[in-house]
Protein backbone atom coordinates (compact mmCIF):
# COMPACT_ATOMS: atom_id res chain seq x y z
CA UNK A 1 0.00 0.00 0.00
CA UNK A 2 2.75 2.26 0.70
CA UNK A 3 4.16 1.69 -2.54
CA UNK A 4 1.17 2.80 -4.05
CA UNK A 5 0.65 5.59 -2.44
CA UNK A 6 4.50 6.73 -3.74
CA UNK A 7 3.73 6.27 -7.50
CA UNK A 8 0.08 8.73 -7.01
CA UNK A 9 2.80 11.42 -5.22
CA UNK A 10 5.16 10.35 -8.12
CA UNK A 11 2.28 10.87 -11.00
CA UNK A 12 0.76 14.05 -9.00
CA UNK A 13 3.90 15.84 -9.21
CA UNK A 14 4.84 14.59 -12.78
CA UNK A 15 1.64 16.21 -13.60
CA UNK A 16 2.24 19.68 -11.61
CA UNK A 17 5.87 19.80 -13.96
CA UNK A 18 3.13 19.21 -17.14
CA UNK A 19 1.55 22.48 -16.11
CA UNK A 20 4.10 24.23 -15.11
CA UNK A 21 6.11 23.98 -18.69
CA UNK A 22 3.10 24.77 -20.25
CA UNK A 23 2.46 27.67 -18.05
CA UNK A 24 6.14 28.58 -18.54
CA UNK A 25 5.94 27.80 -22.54
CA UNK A 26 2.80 30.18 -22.56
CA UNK A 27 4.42 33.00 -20.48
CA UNK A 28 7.31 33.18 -22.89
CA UNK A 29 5.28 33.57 -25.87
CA UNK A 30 3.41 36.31 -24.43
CA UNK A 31 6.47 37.69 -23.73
CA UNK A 32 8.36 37.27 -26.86
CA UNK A 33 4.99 38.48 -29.07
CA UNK A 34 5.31 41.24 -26.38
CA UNK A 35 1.56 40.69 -25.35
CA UNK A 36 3.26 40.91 -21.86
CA UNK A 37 5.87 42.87 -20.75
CA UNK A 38 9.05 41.58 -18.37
CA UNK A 39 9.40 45.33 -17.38
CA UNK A 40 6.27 44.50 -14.66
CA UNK A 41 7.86 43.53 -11.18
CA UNK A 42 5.41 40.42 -11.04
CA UNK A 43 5.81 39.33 -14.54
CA UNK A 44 9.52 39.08 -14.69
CA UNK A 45 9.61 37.19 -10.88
CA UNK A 46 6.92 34.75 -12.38
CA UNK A 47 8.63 34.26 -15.53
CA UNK A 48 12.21 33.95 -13.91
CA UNK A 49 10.94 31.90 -11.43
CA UNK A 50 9.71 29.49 -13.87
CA UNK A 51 12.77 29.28 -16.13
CA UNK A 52 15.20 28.14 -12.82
CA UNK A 53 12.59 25.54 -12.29
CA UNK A 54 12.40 24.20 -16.38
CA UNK A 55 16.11 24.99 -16.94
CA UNK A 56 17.36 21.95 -15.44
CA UNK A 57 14.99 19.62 -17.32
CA UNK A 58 16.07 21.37 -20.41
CA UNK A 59 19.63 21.71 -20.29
CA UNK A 60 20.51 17.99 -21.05
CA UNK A 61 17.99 17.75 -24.29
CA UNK A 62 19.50 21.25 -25.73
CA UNK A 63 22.68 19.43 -25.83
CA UNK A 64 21.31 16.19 -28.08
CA UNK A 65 19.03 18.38 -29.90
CA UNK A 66 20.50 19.93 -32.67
CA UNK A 67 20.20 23.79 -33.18
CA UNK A 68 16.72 24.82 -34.43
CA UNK A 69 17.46 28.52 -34.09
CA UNK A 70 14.71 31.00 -32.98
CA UNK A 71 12.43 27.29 -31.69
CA UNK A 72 13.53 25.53 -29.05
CA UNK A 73 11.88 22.22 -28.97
CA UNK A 74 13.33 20.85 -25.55
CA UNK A 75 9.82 22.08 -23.87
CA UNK A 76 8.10 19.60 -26.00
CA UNK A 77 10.58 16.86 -25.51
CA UNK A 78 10.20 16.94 -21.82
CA UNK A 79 6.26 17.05 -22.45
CA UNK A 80 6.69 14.02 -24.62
CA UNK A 81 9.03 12.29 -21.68
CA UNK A 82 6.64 13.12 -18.72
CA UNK A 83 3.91 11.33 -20.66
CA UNK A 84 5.58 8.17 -21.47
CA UNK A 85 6.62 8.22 -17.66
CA UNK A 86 2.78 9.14 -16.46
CA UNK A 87 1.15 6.76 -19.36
CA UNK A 88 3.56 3.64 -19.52
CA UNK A 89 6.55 3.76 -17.04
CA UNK A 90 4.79 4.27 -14.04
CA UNK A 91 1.57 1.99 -14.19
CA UNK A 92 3.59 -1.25 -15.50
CA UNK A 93 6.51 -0.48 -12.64
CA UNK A 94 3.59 -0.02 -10.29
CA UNK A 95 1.44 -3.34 -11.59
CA UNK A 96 4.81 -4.97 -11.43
CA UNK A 97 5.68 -4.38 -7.46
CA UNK A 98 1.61 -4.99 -7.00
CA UNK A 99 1.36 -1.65 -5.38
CA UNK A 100 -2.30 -0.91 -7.48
């Protein structure tokens, strides 16, 4: 039971990263179509505050990606990673230890 309990923590905050890199994917937009502006106190704390928790994640895939330019597709790759973990990983690894 304990085990199970671990993976829904796991899978809860697997999900929170989902919406925070689209929240942070979003924000950037804005900002880059300057809908938003990063000269607002709140704006620029939200948005750096959101980078220094994605960077990490992304670092490693910019380096094995190849240069795009202006698109960075490293968002979408981690997207694409949390949802094999969340959708496959998780549930067999949990079915496997019996913890469901």
């Amino acid at each position: 039971m304990l085990l199970g309990g671990i993976f829904q923590i796991i899978q809860i905050l697997l999900n929170v990263l989902w919406w925070i890199i689209i929240i942070q994917a979003i924000l950037s937009w804005l900002i880059m179509f300057n809908v938003i502006n990063t000269s607002n106190e709140f704006v620029r704390q939200v948005f750096n505050t959101l980078n220094q928790m994605t960077e990490p994640l992304y670092r490693p895939i910019r380096r094995i990606l190849p240069d795009f330019g202006a698109l960075d597709f490293s968002p979408l790759v981690v997207l694409l990673i949390i949802r094999i973990l969340m959708g496959v990983v998780i549930p067999r690894l949990a079915a496997s230890v019996g913890a469901y």
